[in-house]
C-alpha atoms as a PDB file:
ATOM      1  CA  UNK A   1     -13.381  13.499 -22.586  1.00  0.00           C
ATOM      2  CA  UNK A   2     -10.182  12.838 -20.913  1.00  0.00           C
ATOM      3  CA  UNK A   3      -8.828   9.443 -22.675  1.00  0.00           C
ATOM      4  CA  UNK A   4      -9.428   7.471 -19.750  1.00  0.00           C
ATOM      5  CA  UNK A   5     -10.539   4.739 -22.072  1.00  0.00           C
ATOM      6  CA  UNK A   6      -6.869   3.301 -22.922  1.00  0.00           C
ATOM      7  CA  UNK A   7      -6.225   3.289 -19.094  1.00  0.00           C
ATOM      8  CA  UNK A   8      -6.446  -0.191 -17.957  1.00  0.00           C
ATOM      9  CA  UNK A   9      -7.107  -1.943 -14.366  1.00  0.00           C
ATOM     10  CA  UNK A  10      -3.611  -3.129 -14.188  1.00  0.00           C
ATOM     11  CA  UNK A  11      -2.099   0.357 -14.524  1.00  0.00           C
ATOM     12  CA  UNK A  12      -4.675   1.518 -11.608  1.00  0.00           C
ATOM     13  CA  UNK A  13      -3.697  -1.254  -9.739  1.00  0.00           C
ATOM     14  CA  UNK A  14       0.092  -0.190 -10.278  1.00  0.00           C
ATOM     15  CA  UNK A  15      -0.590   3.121  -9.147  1.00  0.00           C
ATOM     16  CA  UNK A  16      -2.823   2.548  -5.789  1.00  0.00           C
ATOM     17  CA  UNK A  17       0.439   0.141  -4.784  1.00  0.00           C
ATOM     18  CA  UNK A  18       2.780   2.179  -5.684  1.00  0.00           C
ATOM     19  CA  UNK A  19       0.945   4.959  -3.736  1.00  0.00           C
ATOM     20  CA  UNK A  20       0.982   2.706  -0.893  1.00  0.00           C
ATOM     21  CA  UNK A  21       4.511   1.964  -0.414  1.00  0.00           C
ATOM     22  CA  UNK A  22       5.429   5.362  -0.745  1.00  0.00           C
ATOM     23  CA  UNK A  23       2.878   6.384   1.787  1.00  0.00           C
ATOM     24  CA  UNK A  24       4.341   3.614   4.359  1.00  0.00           C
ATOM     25  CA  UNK A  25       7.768   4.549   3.163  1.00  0.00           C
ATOM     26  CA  UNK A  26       6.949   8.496   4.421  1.00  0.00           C
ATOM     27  CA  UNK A  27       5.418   7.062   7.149  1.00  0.00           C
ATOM     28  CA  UNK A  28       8.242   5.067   8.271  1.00  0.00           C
ATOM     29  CA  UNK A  29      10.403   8.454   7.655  1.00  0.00           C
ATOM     30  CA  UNK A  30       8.514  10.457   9.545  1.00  0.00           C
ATOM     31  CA  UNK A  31       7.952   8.307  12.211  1.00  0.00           C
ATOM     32  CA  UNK A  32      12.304   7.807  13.035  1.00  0.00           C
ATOM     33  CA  UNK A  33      12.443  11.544  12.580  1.00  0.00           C
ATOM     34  CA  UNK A  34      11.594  14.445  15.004  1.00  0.00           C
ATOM     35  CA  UNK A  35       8.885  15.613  12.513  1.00  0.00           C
ATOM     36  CA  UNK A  36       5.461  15.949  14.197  1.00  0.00           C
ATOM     37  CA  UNK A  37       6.161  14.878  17.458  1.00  0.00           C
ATOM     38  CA  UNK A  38       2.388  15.083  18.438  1.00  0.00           C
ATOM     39  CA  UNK A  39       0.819  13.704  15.355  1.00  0.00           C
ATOM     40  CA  UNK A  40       3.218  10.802  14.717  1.00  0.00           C
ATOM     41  CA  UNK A  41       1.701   7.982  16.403  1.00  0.00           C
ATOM     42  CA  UNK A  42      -1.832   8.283  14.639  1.00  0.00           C
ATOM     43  CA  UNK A  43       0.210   8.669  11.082  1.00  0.00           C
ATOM     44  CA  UNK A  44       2.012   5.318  11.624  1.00  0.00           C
ATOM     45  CA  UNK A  45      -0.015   3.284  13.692  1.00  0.00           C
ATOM     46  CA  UNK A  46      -0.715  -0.109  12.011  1.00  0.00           C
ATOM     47  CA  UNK A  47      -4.078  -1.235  11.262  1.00  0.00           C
ATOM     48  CA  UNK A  48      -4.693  -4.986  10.407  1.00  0.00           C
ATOM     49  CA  UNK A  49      -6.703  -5.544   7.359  1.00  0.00           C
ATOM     50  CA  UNK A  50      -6.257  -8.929   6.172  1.00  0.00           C
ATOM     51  CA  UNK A  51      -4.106 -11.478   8.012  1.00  0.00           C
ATOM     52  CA  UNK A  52      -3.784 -14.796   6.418  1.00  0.00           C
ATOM     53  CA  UNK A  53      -1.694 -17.220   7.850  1.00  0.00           C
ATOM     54  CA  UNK A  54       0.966 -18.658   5.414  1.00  0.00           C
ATOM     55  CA  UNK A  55      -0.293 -22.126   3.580  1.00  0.00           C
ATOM     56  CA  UNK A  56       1.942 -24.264   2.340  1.00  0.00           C
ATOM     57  CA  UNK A  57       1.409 -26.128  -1.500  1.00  0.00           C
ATOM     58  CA  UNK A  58       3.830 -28.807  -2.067  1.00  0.00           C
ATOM     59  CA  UNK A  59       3.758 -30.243  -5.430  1.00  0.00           C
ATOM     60  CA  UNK A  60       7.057 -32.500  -4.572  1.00  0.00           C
ATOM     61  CA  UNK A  61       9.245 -30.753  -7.191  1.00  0.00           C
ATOM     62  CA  UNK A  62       8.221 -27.312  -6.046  1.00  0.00           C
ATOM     63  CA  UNK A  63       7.078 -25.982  -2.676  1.00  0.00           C
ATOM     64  CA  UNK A  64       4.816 -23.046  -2.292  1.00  0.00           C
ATOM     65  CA  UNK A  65       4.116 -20.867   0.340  1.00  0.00           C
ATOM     66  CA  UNK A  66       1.522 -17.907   0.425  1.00  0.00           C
ATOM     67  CA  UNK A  67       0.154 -16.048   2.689  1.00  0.00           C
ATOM     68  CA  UNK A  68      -1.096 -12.134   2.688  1.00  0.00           C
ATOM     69  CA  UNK A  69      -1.062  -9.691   5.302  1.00  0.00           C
ATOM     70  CA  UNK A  70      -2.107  -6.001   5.095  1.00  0.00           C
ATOM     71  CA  UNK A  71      -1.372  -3.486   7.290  1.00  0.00           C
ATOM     72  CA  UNK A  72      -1.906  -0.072   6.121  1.00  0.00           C
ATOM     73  CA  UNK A  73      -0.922   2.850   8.366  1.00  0.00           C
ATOM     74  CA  UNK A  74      -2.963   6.639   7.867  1.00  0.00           C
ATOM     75  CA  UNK A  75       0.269   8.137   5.887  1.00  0.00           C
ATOM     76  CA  UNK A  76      -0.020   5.041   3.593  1.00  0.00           C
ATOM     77  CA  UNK A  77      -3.981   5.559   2.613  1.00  0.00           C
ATOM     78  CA  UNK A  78      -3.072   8.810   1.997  1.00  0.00           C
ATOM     79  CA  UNK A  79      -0.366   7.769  -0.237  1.00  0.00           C
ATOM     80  CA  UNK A  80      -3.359   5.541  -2.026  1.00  0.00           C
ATOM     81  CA  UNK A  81      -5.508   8.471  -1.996  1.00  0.00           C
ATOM     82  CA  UNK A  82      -3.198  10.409  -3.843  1.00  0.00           C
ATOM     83  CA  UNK A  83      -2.036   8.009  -6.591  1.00  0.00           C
ATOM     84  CA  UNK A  84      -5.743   7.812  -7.347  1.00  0.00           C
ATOM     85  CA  UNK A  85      -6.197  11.287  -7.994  1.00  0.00           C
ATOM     86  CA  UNK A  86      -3.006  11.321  -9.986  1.00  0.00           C
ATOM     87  CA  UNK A  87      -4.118   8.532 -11.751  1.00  0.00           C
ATOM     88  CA  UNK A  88      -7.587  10.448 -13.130  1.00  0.00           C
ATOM     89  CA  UNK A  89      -5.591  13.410 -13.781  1.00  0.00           C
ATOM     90  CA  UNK A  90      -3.343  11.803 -16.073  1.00  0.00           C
END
């Protein structure tokens, strides 16, 4: 057994985003570089997952606005893909 039992969902959740930005980060990077020329537009070409218009919540002494979007790129799945394997190995 591995101790996976004092890892919590908030600590996977940390991990798969943090995975994420540095995936789109990379991607970005590689993507203003000269680095695989050929390959570059499939690694950072945007894919729209969930696109939610901003709402707006006003309360009258405090104004909200939320909206989500998600749009994950190949280099930045791969970035979650990693984080999760990192995150069982440790």
């Amino acid at each position: 057994m591995r101790g996976n039992s004092n890892k919590g969902f908030g600590m996977f959740l940390l991990f798969m985003i943090t995975g994420a930005v540095l995936g789109g980060i990379l991607g970005e990077i590689i993507a203003g570089s000269g680095l695989l020329t050929g390959l570059t537009p499939y690694l950072v070409k945007t894919v729209s997952i969930v696109d939610m218009a901003p709402t707006t919540i006003n309360l009258y002494v405090v104004k909200f606005v939320i909206g989500v979007s998600v749009f994950p790129n190949i280099v930045s799945i791969l970035g979650i893909i990693v984080a999760i394997l990192l995150f069982r190995r440790f």
